[in-house]
Protein backbone atom coordinates (compact mmCIF):
# COMPACT_ATOMS: atom_id res chain seq x y z
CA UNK A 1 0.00 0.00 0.00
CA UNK A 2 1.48 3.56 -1.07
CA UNK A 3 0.37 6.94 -0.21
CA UNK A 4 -0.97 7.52 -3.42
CA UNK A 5 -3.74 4.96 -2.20
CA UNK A 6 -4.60 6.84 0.12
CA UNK A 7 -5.05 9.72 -1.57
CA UNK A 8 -7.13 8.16 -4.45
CA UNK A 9 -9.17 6.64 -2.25
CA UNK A 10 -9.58 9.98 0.01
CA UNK A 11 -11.06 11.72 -3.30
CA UNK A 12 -13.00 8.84 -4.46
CA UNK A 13 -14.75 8.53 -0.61
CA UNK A 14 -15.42 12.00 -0.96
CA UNK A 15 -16.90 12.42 -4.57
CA UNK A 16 -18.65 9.11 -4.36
CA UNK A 17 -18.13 10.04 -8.84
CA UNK A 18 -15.12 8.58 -10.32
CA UNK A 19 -15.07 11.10 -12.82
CA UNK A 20 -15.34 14.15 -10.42
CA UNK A 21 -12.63 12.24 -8.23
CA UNK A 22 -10.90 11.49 -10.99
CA UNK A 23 -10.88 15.19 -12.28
CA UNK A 24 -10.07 16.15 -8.75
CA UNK A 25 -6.66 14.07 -8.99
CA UNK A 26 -5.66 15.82 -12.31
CA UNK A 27 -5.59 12.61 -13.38
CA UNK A 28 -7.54 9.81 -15.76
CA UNK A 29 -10.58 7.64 -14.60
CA UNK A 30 -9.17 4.16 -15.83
CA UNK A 31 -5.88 4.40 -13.87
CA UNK A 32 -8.22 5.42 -10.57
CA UNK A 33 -10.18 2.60 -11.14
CA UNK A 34 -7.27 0.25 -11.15
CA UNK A 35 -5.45 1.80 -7.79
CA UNK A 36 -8.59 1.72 -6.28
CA UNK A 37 -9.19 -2.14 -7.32
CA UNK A 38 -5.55 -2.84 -6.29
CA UNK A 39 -6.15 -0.78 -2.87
CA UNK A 40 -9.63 -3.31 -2.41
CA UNK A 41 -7.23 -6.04 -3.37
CA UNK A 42 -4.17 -5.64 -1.04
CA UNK A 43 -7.06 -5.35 2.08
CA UNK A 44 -9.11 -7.98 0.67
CA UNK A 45 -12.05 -6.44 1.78
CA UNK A 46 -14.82 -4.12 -0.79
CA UNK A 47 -14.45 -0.84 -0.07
CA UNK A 48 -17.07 0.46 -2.53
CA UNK A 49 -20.59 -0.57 -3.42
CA UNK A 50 -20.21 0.12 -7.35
CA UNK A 51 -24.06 0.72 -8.36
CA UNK A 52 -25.73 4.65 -8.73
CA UNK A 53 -25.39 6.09 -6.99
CA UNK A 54 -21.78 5.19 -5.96
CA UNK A 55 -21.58 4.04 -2.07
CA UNK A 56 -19.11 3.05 0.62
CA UNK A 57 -19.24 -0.05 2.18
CA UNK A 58 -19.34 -0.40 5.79
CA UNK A 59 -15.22 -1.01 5.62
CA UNK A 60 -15.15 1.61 3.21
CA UNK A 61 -16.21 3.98 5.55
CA UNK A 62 -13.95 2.99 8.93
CA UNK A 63 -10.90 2.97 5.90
CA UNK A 64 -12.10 6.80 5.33
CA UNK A 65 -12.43 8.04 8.62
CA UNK A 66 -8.71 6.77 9.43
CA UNK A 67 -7.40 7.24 5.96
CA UNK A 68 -8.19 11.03 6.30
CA UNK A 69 -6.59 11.00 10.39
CA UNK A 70 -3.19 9.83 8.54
CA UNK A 71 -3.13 12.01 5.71
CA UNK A 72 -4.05 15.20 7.99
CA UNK A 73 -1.27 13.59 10.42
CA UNK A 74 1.03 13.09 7.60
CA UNK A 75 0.44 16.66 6.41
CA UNK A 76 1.44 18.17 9.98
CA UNK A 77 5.08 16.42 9.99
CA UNK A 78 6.28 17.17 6.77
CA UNK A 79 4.99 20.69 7.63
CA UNK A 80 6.76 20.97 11.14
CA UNK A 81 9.31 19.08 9.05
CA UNK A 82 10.08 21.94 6.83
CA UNK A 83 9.51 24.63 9.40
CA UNK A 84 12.49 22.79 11.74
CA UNK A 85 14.37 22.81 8.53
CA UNK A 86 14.10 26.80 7.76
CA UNK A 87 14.91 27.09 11.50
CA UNK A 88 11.45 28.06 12.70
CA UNK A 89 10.85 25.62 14.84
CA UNK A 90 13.15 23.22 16.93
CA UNK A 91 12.48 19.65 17.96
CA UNK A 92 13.43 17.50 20.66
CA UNK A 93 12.62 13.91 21.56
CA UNK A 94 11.97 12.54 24.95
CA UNK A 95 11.85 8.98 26.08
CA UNK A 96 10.05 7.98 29.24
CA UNK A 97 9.71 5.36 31.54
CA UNK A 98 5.75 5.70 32.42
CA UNK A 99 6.80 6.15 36.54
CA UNK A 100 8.72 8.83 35.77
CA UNK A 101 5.72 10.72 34.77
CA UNK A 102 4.91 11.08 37.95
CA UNK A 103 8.00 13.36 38.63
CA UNK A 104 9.62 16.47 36.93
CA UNK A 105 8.70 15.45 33.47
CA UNK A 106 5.68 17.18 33.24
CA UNK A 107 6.74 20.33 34.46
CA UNK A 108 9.65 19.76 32.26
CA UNK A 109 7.33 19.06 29.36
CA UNK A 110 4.89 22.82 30.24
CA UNK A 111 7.80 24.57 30.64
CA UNK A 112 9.30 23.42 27.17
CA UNK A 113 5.56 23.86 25.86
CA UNK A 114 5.58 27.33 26.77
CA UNK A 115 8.37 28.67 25.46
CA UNK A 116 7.40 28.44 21.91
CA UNK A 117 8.55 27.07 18.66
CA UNK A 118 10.21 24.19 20.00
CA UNK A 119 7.93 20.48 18.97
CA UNK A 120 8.46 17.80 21.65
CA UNK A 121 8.01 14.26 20.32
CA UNK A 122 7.03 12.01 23.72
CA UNK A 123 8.07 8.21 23.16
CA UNK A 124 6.91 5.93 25.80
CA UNK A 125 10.16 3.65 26.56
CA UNK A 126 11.91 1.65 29.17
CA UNK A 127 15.65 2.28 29.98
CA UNK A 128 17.02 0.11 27.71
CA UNK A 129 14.54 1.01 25.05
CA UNK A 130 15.54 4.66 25.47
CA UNK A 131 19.61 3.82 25.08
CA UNK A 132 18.89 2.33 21.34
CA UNK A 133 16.87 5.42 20.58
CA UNK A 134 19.39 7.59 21.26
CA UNK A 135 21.89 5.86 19.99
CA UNK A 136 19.62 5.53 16.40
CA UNK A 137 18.56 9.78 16.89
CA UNK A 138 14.97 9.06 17.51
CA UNK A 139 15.29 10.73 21.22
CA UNK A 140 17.30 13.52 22.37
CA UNK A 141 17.29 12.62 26.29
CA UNK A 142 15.34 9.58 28.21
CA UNK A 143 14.39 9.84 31.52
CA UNK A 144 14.57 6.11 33.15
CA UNK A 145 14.91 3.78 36.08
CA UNK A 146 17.95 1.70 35.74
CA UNK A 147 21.61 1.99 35.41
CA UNK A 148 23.27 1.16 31.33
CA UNK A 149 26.89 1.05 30.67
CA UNK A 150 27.34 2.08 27.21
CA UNK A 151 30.22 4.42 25.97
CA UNK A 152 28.00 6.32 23.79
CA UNK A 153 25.61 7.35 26.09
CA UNK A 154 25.75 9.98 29.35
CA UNK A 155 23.72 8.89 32.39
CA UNK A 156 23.03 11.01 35.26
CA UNK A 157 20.67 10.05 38.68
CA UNK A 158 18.68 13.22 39.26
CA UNK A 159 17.10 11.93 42.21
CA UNK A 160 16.47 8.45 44.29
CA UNK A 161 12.96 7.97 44.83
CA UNK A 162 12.16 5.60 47.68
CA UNK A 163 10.20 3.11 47.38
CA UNK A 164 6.63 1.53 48.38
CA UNK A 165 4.51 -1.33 48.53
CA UNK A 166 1.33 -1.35 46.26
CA UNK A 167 -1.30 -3.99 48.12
CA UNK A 168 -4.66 -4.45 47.72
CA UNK A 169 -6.98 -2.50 50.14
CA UNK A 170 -7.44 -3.87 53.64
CA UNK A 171 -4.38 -6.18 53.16
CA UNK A 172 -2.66 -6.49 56.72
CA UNK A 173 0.72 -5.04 55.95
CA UNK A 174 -0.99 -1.85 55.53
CA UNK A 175 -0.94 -0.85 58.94
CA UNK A 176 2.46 0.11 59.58
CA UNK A 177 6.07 0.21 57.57
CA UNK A 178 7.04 -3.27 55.78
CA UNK A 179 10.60 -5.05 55.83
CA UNK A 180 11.65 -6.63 52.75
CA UNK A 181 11.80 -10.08 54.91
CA UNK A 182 7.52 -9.67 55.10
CA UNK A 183 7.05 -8.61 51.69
CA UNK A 184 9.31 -11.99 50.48
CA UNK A 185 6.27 -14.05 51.66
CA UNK A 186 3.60 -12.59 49.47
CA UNK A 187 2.63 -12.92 45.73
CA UNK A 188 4.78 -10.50 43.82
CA UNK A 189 3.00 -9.52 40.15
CA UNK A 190 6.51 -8.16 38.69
CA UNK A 191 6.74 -5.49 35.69
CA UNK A 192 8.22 -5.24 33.31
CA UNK A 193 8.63 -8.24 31.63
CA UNK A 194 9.95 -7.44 28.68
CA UNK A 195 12.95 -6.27 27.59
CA UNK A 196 15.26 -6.53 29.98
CA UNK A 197 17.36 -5.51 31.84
CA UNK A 198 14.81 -3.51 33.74
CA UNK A 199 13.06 -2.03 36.84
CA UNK A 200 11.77 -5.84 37.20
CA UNK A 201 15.81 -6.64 37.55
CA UNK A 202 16.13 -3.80 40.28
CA UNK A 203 13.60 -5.65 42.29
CA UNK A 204 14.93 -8.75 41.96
CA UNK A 205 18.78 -7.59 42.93
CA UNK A 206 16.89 -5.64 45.90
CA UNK A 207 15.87 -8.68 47.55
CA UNK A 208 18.45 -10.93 46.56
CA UNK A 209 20.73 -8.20 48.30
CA UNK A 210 19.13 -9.69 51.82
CA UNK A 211 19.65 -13.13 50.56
CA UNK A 212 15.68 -13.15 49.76
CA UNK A 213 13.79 -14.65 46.84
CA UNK A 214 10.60 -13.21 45.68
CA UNK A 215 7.61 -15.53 44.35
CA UNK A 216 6.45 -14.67 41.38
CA UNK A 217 3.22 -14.88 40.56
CA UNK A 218 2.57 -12.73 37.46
CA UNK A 219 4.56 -10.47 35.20
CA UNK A 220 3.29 -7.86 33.22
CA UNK A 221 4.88 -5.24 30.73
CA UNK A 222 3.31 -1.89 32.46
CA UNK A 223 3.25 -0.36 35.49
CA UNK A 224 -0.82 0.63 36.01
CA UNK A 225 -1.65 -3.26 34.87
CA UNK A 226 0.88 -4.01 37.78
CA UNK A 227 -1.27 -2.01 39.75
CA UNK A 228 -4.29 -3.07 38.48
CA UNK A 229 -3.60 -6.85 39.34
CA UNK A 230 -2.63 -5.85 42.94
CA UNK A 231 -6.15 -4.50 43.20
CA UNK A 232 -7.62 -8.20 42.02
CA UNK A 233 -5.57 -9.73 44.39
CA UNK A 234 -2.91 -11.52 42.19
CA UNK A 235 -0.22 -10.31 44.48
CA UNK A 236 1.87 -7.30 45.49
CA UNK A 237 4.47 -4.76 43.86
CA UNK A 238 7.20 -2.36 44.40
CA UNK A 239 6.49 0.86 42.90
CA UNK A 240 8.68 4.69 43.19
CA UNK A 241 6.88 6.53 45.65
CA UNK A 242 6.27 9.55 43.33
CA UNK A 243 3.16 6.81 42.07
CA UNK A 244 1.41 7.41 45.16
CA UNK A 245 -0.41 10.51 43.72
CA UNK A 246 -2.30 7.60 41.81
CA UNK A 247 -5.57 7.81 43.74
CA UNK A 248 -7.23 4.29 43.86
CA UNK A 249 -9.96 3.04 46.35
CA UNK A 250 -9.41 -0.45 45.28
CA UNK A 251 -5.20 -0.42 46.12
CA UNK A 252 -3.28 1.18 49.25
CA UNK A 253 0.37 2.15 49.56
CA UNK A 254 3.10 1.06 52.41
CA UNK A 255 6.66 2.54 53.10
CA UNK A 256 9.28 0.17 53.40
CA UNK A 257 11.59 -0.13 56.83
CA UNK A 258 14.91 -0.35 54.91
CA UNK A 259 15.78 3.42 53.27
CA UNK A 260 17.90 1.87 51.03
CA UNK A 261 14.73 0.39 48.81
CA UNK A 262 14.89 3.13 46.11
CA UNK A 263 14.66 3.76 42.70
CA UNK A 264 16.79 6.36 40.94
CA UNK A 265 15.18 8.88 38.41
CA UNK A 266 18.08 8.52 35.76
CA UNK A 267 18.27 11.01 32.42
CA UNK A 268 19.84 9.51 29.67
CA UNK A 269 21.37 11.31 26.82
CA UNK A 270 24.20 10.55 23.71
CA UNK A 271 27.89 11.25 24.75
CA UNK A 272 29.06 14.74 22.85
CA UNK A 273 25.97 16.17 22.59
CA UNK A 274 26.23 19.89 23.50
CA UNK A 275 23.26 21.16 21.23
CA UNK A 276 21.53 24.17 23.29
CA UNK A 277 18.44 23.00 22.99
CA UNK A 278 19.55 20.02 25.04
CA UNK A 279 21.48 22.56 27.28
CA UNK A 280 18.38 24.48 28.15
CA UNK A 281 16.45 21.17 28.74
CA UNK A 282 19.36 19.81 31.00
CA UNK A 283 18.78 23.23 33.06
CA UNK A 284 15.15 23.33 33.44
CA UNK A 285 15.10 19.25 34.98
CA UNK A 286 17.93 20.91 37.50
CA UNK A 287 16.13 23.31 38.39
CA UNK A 288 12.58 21.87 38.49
CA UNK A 289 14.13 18.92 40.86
CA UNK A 290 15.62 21.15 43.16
CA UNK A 291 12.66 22.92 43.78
CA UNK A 292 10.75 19.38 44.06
C-alpha cells in the first residue's frame, strides 16, 4: 500500500463520482479505477458498493475516517518538518519510563511547551529502550529507572525515589512500615517483563541483596496493569513513591523499613551532545528537581 492509495481513495470517498474524483486528482478515470481495485485487493475487503449512486461499504467507511486522520497527520510532519528545517521551529525527543511521569517530566514538558517554537516528540520507553533510541537519533534525552553502561551514552541520577509497597486494600501489611523479609512471603505480580534488563531486575537484585527470593506470581509489561492486578488480588508490587499521587480506592500504599529500597530517576542522553536545545532542557530538569 502507497500513499498515493490513500489519496485516491480519500477523493473517491469523498466524490462518491469517479469522474469528479478522478478530475479532482488531475488525473484519468481508468488508472483510478485500477489503484482503487488494487487498494480493495491488497485489504481484501470491498471498499465500494459500485451501483448509482456510488456508495461506501461499511469497511469503506472505517478505511475513510482513518485514511483522512493519517493524511491530515502526515500533512502536519512534513509541515513541522520543513519549518524545523528553515529554523522556525526546533524539535526534541523525549523517552520515558511511564513512573517517571509522575516526577519532573511534566513540568519539564509545560515549561518546554511554553516557550514556543520548540515540537516535543514524547516516546513511551523503558531504559534500555531509550539507550537504542538515542543511539539511532529518535530521542534527544530519556528519563529512566535503571543503570546502562554504554560508551556512547551519558547517564546522570537526578534523584532516588524511595520506594513503596502497592497492596490491595485492607491487606494487613498496611498498617504500619514493611521489611523486605515480610514482603518476600507474598505474591509478587513483577513489571516489566519485557525487555530486559529492567526495573523488574532492580527488584529482583533488591531482595536478593538480603539473601531473599521473591515468588512470582505474574509479570506484566506496564506499570498501572501491575497495579491493576494488585487491586484483584494476584499479588503485590514495588512501585517509586512519586506513584502514590495515583488515587485508587481499590489499592493502598506502604513505606518500606529499609531506606535503602529506592529507585533512581536517571536522564539519559548521547555522549558529545552539546546542542543548546539540550542545554536548556538539561537546566530546566535541574532546576525543576531542586525545587521538588
Amino acid at each position: 500500500m502507497e500513499l498515493r492509495h490513500l489519496r485516491y481513495f480519500r477523493a473517491l470517498a469523498e466524490t462518491l463520482n469517479f469522474t469528479r474524483a478522478a478530475e479532482r486528482l488531475h488525473i484519468a478515470q481508468p488508472p483510478l479505477s485500477r489503484q482503487i481495485q488494487q487498494l480493495e485487493d491488497e485489504l481484501g475487503v470491498a471498499l465500494i458498493e459500485r451501483g448509482r449512486p456510488l456508495r461506501l461499504t461499511e469497511a469503506g467507511r472505517f478505511f475513510h475516517e482513518h485514511a483522512v486522520q493519517m493524511l491530515e497527520q502526515l500533512g502536519r510532519v512534513c509541515e513541522d518538518t520543513r519549518r524545523i528545517a528553515e529554523g522556525q521551529r526546533r524539535w526534541l525527543g523525549i523517552g520515558f519510563a511511564p513512573s517517571t511521569l509522575y516526577g519532573a517530566l511534566p513540568e519539564l514538558i509545560r515549561q518546554l511547551r511554553s516557550e514556543g517554537a520548540i515540537e516535543l516528540g514524547l516516546s513511551e520507553l523503558i531504559t534500555l529502550q531509550q539507550v537504542e533510541a538515542l543511539k539511532r537519533g529518535r530521542i534527544d534525552i530519556g528519563f529512566g529507572r535503571i543503570h546502562i553502561d554504554d560508551p556512547a551514552i551519558v547517564q546522570e541520577v537526578i534523584r532516588e525515589d524511595p520506594l513503596v509497597a502497592a497492596l490491595p486494600a485492607g491487606h494487613r501489611l498496611l498498617a504500619e512500615p514493611a521489611s523486605l523479609e515480610d514482603l518476600a512471603r507474598e505474591p509478587f505480580v513483577l513489571y516489566p517483563g519485557t525487555p530486559r534488563p529492567s526495573y523488574a531486575d532492580h527488584v529482583l537484585g533488591l531482595f536478593a541483596s538480603h539473601g531473599l527470593k521473591i515468588r512470582v506470581a505474574q509479570m506484566t509489561n506496564e506499570m498501572q496493569t501491575a497495579i491493576g492486578l494488585v487491586a484483584a488480588g494476584i499479588g503485590i508490587t514495588l512501585v517509586p513513591a512519586s506513584v502514590q499521587r495515583l488515587h485508587r480506592d481499590d489499592i493502598g500504599y506502604t513505606p518500606l523499613l529499609d531506606a535503602r529500597a529506592t529507585s533512581p530517576i536517571v536522564i539519559s542522553y548521547r555522549q558529545g551532545d552539546d546542542s543548546p536545545l539540550l542545554r536548556r532542557c538539561l537546566g530546566l530538569v535541574r532546576e525543576i528537581d531542586s525545587e521538588g
